[in-house]
C-alpha atoms as a PDB file:
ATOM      1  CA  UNK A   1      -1.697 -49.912 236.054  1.00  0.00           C
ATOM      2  CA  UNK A   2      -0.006 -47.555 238.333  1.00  0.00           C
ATOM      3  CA  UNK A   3       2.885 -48.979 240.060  1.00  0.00           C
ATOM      4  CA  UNK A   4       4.036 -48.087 243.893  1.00  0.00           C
ATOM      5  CA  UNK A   5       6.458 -45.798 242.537  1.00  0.00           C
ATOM      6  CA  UNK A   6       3.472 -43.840 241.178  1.00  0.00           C
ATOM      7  CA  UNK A   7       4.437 -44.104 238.048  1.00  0.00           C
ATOM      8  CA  UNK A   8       1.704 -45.668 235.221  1.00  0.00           C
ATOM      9  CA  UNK A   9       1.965 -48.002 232.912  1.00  0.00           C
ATOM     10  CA  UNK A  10      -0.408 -48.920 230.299  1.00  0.00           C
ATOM     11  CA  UNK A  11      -1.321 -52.626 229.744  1.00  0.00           C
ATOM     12  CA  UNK A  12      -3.434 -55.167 227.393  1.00  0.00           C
ATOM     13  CA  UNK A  13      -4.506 -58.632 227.225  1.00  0.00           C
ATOM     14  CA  UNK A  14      -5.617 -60.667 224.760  1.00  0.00           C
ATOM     15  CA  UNK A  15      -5.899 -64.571 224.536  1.00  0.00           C
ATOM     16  CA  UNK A  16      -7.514 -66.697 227.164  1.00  0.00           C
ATOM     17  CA  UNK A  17      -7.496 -64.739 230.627  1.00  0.00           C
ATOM     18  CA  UNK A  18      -7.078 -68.603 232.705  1.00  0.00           C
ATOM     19  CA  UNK A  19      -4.613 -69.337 230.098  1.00  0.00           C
ATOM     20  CA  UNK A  20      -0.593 -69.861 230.160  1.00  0.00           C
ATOM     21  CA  UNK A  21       0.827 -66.256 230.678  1.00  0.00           C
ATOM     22  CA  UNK A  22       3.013 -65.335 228.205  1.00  0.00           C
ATOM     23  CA  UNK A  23       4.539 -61.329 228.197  1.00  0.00           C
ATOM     24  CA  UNK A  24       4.703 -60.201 223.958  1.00  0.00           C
ATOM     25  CA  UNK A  25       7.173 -57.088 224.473  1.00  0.00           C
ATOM     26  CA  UNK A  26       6.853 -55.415 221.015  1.00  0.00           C
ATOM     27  CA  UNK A  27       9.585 -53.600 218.844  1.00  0.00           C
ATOM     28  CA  UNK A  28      10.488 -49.575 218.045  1.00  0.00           C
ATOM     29  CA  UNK A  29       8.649 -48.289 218.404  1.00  0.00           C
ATOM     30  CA  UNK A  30       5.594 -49.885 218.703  1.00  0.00           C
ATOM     31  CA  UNK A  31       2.752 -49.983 222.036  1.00  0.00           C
ATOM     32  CA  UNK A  32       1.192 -52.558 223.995  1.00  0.00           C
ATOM     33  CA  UNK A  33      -1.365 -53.074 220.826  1.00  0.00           C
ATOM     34  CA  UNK A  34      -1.480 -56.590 220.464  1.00  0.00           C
ATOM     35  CA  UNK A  35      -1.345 -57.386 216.565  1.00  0.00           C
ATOM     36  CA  UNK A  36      -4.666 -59.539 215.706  1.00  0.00           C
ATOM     37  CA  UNK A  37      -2.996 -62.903 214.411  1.00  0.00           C
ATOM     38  CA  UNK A  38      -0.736 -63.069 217.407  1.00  0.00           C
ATOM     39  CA  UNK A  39      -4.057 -62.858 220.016  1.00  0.00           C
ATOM     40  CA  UNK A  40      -6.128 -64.886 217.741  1.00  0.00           C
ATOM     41  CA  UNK A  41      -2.722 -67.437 218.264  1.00  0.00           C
ATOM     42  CA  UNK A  42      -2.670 -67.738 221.638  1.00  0.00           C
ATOM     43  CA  UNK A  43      -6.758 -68.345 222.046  1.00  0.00           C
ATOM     44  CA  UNK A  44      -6.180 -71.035 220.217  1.00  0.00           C
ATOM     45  CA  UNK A  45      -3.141 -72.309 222.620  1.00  0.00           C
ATOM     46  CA  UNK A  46      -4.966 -71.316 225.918  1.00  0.00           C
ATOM     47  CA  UNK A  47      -2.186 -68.630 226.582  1.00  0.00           C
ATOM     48  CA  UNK A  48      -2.591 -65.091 228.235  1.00  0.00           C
ATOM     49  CA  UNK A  49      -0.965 -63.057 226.490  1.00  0.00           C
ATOM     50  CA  UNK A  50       0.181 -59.890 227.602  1.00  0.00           C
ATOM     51  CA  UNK A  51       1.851 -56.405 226.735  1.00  0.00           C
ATOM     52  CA  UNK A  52       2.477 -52.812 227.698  1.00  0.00           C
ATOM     53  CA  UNK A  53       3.471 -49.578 226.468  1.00  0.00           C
ATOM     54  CA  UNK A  54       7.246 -49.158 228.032  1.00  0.00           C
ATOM     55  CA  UNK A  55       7.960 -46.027 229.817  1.00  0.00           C
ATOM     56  CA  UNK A  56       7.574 -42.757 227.626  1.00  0.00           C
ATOM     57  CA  UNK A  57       5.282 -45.057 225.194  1.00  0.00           C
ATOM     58  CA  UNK A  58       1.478 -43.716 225.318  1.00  0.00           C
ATOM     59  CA  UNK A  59       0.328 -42.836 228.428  1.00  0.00           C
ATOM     60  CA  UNK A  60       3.073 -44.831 230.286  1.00  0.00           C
ATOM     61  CA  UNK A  61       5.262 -42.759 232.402  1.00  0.00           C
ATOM     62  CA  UNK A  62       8.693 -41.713 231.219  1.00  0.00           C
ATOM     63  CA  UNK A  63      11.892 -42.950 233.214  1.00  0.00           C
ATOM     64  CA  UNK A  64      14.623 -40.624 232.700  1.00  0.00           C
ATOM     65  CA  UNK A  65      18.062 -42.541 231.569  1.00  0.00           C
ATOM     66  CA  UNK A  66      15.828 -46.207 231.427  1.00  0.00           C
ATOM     67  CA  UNK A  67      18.030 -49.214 230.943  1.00  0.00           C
ATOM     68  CA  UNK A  68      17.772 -52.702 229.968  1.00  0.00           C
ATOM     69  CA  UNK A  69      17.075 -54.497 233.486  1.00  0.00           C
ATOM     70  CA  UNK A  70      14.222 -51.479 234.073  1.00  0.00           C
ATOM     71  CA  UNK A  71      12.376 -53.277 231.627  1.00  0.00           C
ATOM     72  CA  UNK A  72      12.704 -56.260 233.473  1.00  0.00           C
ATOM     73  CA  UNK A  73      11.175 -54.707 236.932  1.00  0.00           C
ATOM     74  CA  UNK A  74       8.381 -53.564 234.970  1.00  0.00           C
ATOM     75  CA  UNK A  75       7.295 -56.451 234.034  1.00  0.00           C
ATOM     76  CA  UNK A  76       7.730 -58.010 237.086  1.00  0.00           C
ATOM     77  CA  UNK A  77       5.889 -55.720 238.393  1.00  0.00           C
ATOM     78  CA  UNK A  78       3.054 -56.156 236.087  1.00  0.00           C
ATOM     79  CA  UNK A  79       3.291 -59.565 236.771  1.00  0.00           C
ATOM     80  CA  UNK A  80       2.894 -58.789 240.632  1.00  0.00           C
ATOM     81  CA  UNK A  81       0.065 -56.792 240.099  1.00  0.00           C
ATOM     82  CA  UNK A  82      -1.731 -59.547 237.857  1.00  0.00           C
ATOM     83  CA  UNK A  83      -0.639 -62.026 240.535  1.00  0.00           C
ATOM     84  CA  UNK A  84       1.582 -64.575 238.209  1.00  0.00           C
ATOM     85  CA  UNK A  85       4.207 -66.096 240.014  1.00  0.00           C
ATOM     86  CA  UNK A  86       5.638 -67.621 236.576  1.00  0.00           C
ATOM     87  CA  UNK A  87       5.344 -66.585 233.342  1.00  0.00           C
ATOM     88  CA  UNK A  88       7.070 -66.417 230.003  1.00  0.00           C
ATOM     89  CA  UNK A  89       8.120 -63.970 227.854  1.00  0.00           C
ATOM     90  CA  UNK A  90       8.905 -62.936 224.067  1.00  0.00           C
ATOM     91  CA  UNK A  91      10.778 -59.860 222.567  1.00  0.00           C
ATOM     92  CA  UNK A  92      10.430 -58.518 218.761  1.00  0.00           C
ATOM     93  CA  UNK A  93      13.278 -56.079 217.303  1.00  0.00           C
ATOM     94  CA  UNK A  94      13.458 -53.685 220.153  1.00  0.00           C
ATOM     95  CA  UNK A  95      11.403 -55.633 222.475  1.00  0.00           C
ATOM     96  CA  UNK A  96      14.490 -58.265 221.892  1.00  0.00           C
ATOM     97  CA  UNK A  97      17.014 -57.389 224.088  1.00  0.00           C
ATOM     98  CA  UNK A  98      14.164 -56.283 226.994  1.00  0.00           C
ATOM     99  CA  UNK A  99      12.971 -60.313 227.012  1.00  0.00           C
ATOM    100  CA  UNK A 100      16.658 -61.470 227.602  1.00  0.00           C
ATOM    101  CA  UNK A 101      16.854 -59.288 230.641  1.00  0.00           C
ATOM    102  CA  UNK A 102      14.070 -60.485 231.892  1.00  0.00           C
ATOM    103  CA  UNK A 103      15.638 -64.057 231.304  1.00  0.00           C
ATOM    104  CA  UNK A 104      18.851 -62.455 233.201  1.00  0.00           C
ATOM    105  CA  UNK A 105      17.190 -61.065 236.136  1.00  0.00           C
ATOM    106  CA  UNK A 106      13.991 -63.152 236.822  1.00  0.00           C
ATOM    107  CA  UNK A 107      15.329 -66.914 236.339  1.00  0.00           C
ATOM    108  CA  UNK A 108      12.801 -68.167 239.586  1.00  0.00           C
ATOM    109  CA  UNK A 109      10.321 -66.424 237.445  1.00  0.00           C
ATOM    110  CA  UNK A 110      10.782 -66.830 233.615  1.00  0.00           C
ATOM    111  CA  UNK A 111       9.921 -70.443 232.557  1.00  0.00           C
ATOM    112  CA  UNK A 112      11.835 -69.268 229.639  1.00  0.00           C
ATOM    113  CA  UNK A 113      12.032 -66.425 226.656  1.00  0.00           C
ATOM    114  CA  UNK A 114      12.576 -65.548 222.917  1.00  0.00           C
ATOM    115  CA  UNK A 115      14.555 -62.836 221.147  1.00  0.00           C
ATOM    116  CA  UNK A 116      12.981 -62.663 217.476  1.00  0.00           C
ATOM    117  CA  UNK A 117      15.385 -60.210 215.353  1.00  0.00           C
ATOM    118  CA  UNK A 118      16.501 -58.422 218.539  1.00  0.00           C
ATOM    119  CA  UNK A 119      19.510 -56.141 218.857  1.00  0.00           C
ATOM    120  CA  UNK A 120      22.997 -56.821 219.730  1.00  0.00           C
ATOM    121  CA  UNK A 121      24.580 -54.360 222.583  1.00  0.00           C
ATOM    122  CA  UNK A 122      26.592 -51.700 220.973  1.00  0.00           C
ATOM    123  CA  UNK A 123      29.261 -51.731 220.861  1.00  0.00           C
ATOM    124  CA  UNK A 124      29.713 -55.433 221.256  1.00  0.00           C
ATOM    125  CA  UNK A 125      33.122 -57.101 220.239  1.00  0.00           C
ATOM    126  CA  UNK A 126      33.186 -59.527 217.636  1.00  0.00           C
ATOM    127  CA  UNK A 127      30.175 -58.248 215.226  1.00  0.00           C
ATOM    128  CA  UNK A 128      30.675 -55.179 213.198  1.00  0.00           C
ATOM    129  CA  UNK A 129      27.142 -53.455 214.256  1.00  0.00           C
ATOM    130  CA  UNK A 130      26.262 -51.706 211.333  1.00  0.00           C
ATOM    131  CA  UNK A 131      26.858 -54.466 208.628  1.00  0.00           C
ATOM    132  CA  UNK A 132      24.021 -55.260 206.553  1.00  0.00           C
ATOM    133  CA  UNK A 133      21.418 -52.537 208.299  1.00  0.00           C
ATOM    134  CA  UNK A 134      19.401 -50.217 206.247  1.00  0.00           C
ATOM    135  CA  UNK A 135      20.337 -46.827 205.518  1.00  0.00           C
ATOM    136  CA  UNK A 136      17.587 -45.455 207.794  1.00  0.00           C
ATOM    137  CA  UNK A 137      18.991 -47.172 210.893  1.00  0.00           C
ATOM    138  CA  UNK A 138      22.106 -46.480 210.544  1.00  0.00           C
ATOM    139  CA  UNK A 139      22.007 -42.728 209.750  1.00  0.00           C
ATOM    140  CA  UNK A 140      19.342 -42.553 213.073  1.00  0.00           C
ATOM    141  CA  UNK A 141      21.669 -44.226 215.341  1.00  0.00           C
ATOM    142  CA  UNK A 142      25.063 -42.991 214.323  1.00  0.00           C
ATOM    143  CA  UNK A 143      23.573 -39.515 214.639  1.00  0.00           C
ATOM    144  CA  UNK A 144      22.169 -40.537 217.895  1.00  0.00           C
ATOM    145  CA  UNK A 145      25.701 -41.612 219.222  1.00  0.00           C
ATOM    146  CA  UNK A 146      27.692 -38.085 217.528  1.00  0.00           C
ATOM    147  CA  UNK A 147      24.822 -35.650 218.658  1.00  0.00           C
ATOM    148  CA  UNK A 148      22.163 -36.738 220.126  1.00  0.00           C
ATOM    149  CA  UNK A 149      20.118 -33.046 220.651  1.00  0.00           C
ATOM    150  CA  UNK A 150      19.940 -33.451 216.533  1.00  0.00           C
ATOM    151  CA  UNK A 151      19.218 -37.046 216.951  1.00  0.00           C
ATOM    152  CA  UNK A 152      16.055 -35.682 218.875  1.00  0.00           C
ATOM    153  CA  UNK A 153      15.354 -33.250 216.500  1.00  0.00           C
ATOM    154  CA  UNK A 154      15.229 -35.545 213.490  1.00  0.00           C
ATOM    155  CA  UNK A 155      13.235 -38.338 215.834  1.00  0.00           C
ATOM    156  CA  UNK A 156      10.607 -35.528 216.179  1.00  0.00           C
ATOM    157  CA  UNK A 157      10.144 -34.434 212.428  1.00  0.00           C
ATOM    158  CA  UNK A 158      10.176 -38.564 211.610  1.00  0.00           C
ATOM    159  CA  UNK A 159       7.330 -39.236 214.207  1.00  0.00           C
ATOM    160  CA  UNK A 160       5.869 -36.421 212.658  1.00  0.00           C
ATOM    161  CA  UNK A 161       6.193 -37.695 209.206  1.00  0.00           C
ATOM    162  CA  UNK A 162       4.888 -41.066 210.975  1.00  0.00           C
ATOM    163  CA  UNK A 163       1.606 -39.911 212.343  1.00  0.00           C
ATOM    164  CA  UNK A 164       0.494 -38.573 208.964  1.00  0.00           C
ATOM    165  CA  UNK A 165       1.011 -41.575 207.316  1.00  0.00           C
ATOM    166  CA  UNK A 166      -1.462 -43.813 205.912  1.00  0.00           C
ATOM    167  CA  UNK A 167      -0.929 -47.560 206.370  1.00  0.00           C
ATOM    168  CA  UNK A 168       0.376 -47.796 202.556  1.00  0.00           C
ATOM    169  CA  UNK A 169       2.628 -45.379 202.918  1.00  0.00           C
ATOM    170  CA  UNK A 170       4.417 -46.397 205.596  1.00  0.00           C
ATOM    171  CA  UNK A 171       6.354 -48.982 202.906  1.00  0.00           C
ATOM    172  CA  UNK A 172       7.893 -45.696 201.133  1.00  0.00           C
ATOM    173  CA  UNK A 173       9.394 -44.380 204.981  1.00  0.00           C
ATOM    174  CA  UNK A 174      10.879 -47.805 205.602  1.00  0.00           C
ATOM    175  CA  UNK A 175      11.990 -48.364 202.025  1.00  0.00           C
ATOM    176  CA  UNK A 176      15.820 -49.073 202.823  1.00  0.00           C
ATOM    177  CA  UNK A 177      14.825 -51.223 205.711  1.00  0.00           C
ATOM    178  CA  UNK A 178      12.947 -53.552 203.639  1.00  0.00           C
ATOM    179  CA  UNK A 179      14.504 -56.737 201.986  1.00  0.00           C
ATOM    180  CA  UNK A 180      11.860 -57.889 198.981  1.00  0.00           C
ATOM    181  CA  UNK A 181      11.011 -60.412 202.034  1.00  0.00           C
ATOM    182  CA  UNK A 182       9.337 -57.758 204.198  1.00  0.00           C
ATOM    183  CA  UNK A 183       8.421 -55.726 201.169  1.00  0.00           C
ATOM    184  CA  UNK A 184       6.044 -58.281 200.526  1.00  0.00           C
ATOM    185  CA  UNK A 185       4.997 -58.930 204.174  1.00  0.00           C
ATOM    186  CA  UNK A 186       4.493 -54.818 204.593  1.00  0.00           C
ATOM    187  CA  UNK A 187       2.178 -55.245 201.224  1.00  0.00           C
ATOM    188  CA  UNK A 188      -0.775 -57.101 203.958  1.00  0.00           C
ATOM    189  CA  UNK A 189      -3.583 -54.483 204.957  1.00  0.00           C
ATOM    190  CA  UNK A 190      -3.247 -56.151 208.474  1.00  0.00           C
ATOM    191  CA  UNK A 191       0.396 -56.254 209.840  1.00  0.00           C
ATOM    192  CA  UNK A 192       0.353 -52.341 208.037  1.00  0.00           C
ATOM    193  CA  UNK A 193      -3.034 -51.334 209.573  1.00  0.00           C
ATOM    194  CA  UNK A 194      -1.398 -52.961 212.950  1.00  0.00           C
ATOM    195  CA  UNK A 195       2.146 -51.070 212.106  1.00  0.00           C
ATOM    196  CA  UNK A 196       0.308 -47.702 211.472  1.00  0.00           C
ATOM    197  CA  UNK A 197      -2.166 -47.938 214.352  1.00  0.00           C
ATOM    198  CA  UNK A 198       0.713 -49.165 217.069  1.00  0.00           C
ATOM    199  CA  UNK A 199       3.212 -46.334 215.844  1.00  0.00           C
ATOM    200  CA  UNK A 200       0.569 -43.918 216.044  1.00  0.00           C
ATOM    201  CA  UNK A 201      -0.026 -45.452 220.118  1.00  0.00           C
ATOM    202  CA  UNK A 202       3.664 -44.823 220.383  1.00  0.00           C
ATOM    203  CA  UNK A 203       4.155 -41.935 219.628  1.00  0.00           C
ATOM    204  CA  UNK A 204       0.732 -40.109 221.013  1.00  0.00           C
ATOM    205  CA  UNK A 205       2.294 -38.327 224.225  1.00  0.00           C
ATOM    206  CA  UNK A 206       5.797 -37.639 222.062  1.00  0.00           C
ATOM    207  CA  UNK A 207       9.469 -39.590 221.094  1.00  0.00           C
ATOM    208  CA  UNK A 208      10.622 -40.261 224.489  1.00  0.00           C
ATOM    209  CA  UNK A 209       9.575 -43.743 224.924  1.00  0.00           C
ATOM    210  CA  UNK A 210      11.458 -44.591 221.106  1.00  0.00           C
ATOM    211  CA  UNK A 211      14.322 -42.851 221.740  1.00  0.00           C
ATOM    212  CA  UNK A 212      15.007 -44.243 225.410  1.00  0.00           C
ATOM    213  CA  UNK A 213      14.869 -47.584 223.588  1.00  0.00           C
ATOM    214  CA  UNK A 214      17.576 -46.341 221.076  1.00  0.00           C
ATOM    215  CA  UNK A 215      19.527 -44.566 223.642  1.00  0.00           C
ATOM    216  CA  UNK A 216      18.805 -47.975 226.224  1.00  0.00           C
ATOM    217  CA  UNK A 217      20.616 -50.028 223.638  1.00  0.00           C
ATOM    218  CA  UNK A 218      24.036 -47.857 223.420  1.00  0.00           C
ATOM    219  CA  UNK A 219      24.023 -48.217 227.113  1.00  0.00           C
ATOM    220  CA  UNK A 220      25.645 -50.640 229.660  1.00  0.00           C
ATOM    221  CA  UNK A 221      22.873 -53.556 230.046  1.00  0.00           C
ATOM    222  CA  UNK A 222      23.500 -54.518 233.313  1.00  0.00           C
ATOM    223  CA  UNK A 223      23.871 -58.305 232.182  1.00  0.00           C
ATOM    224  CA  UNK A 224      25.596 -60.428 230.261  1.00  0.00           C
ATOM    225  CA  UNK A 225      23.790 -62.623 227.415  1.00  0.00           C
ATOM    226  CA  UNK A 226      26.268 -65.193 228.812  1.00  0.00           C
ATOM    227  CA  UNK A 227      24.967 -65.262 232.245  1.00  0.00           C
ATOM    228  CA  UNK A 228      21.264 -66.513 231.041  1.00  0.00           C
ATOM    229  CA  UNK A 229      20.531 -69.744 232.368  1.00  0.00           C
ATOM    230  CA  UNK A 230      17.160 -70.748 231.941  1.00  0.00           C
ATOM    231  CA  UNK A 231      15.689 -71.756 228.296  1.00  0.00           C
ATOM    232  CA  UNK A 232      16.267 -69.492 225.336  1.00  0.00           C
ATOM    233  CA  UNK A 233      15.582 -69.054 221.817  1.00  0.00           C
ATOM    234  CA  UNK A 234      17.348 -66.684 219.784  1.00  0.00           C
ATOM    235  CA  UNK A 235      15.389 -66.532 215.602  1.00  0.00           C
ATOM    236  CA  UNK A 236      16.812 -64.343 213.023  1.00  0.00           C
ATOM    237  CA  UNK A 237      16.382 -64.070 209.438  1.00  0.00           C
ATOM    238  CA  UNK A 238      19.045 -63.715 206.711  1.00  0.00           C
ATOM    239  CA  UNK A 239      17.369 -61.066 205.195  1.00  0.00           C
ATOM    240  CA  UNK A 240      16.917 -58.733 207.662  1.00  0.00           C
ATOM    241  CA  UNK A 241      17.863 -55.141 206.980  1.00  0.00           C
ATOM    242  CA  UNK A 242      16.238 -53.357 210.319  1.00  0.00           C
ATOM    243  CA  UNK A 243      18.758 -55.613 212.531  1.00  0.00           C
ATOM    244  CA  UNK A 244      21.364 -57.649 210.744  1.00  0.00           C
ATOM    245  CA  UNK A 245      21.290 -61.489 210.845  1.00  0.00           C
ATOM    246  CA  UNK A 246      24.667 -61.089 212.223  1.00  0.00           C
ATOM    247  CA  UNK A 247      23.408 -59.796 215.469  1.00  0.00           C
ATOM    248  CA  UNK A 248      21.303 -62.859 215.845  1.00  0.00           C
ATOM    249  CA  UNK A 249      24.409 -65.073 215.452  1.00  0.00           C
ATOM    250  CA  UNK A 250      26.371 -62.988 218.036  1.00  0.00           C
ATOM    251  CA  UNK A 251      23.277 -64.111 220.685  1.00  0.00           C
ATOM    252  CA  UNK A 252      23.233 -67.206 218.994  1.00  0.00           C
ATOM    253  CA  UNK A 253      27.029 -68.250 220.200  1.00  0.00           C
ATOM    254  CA  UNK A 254      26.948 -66.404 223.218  1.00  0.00           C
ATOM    255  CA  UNK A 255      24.015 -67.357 225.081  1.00  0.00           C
ATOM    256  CA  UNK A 256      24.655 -70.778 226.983  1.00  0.00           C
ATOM    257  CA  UNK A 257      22.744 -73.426 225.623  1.00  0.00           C
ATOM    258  CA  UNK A 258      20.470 -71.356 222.986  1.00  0.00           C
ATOM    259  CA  UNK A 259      18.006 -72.625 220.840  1.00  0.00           C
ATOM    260  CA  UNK A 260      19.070 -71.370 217.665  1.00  0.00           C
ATOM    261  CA  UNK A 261      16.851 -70.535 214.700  1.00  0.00           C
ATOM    262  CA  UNK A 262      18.821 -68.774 211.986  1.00  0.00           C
ATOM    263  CA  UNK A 263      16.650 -68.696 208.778  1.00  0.00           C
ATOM    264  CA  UNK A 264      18.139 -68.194 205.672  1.00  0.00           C
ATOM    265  CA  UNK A 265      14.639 -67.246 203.874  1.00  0.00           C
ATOM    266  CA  UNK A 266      13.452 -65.105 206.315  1.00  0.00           C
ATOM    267  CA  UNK A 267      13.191 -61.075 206.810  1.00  0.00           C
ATOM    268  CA  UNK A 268      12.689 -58.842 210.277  1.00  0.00           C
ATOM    269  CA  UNK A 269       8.804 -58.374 209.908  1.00  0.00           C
ATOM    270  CA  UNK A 270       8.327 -62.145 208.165  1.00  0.00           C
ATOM    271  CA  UNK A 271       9.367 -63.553 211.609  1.00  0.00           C
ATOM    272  CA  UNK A 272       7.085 -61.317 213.596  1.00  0.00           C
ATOM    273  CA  UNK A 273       4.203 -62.443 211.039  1.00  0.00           C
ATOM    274  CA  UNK A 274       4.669 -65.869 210.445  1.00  0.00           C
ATOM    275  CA  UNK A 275       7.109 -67.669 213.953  1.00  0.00           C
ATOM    276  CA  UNK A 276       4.732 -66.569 216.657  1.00  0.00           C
ATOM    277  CA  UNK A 277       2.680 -69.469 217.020  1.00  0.00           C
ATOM    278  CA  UNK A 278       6.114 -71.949 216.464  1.00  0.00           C
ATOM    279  CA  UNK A 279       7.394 -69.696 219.535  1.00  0.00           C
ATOM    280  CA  UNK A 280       4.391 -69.584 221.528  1.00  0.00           C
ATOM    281  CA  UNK A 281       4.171 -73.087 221.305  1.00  0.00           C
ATOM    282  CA  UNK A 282       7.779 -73.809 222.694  1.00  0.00           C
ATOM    283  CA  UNK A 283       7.473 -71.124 225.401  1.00  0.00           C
ATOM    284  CA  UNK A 284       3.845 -72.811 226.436  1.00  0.00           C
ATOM    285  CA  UNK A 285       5.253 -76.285 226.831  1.00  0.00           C
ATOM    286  CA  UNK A 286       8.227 -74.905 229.373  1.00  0.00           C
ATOM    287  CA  UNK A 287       5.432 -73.979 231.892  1.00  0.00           C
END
């Protein structure tokens, strides 16, 4: 989809195409690849449901010093092109914090969203950010914040490291980000043939479109969590190790009139595998 700006961005559907639109912003980094269960979900619901590479992701074109609300646009502006004058919209780990700006910026427009396991702002007062997070996160994005040229570096020797990976490996690179929770979920052929295939989607024109993500999250928002108004659920699970279930409790008390779902048996990637259809379901019956 090329956008007046000229710059392209890559999209897929999935779902019924006269259904319910519904935007599925994905984590990082991850693509517009729509994971199988989640499609095969909203068939069965009558929802369209659609993603897209963010800028530097793919083939979608990079956006120098991207921020949270440019997320938003985008997907306005995919929803422009596709001609939806409502729609809702549902954010995974790094595709968190993108759905509640779109819930900021496009109230006439978003029926209503959901952060699954999404990110906090850093710094954000009251939550100590790096509490409970794997060693792999926090080494990337403390380096990030005290150098980020060898931030870059590193980012390019693990996409590397990535892209030779075979689906059953890709449980030894995220070892300290797993809880036995999302060991076991990462131990399915399909969410790792789906983790391996959209990382590899990612990452095929280079890092930009994970780091701007990383660096997108560090940065001034442009909106407050406590300015949302229209319906929002916030999940999070207790054992999460990628994001800590603290950060879900900071949107949890700070977004007017949540819908909180704070699980105390659940991991990062058990949400994305097994809540979809319980959000898809909520989000449908806003329309």
């Amino acid at each position: 989809m090329r956008l007046s700006s000229g710059r392209m961005l890559e999209v897929s559907e999935a779902g019924d195409p006269d259904g319910l639109p519904i935007f599925a912003l994905y984590g990082t980094p991850s693509s517009r690849l729509l994971y199988r269960p989640h499609a095969a979900d909203a068939a069965r619901r009558h929802i369209r449901l659609i993603s897209y590479n963010r800028p530097g992701y793919g083939n979608s074109t990079p956006v120098q010093g991207r921020r949270m609300l440019d997320d938003a646009a985008d997907v306005a502006a995919i929803a422009d092109s596709l001609g939806l004058d409502r729609f809702a919209v549902w954010g995974h780990s790094g595709g968190g914090a993108p759905a509640l700006a779109c819930a900021a910026a496009l109230p006439q427009r978003v029926v209503a969203a959901a952060s699954l396991a999404g990110c906090a702002p850093y710094p954000a007062e009251g939550i100590d950010w790096f509490a409970g997070m794997g060693e792999l996160n926090v080494e990337d994005f403390k380096l990030m914040l005290d150098n980020e040229a060898e931030w870059e570096l590193k980012s390019r020797r693990d996409a590397d490291s990535i892209s030779k990976a075979s689906p059953l490996e890709l449980a030894r690179i995220f070892a300290t980000l797993l809880s036995e929770e999302d060991r076991i979920a990462l131990s399915s052929d399909e969410l790792a043939g789906w983790m391996h295939d959209t990382m590899h989607e990612a990452y095929r024109t280079g890092i930009r479109g994970a780091c701007d993500d990383s660096l997108a999250i560090s940065q001034p928002w442009g909106f407050d969590p406590a300015s949302i108004k229209i319906p929002v659920q916030v999940w999070h699970g207790e054992h999460d190790k990628f994001v800590p279930f603290s950060h879900g409790e900071w949107f949890a008390t700070r977004i007017p009139r949540a819908e909180a779902h704070l699980e105390k048996n659940e991991g990062h990637l058990t949400l994305f595998v097994g809540r979809i259809p319980d959000v898809h379901a909520w989000l449908a019956a806003k329309f």
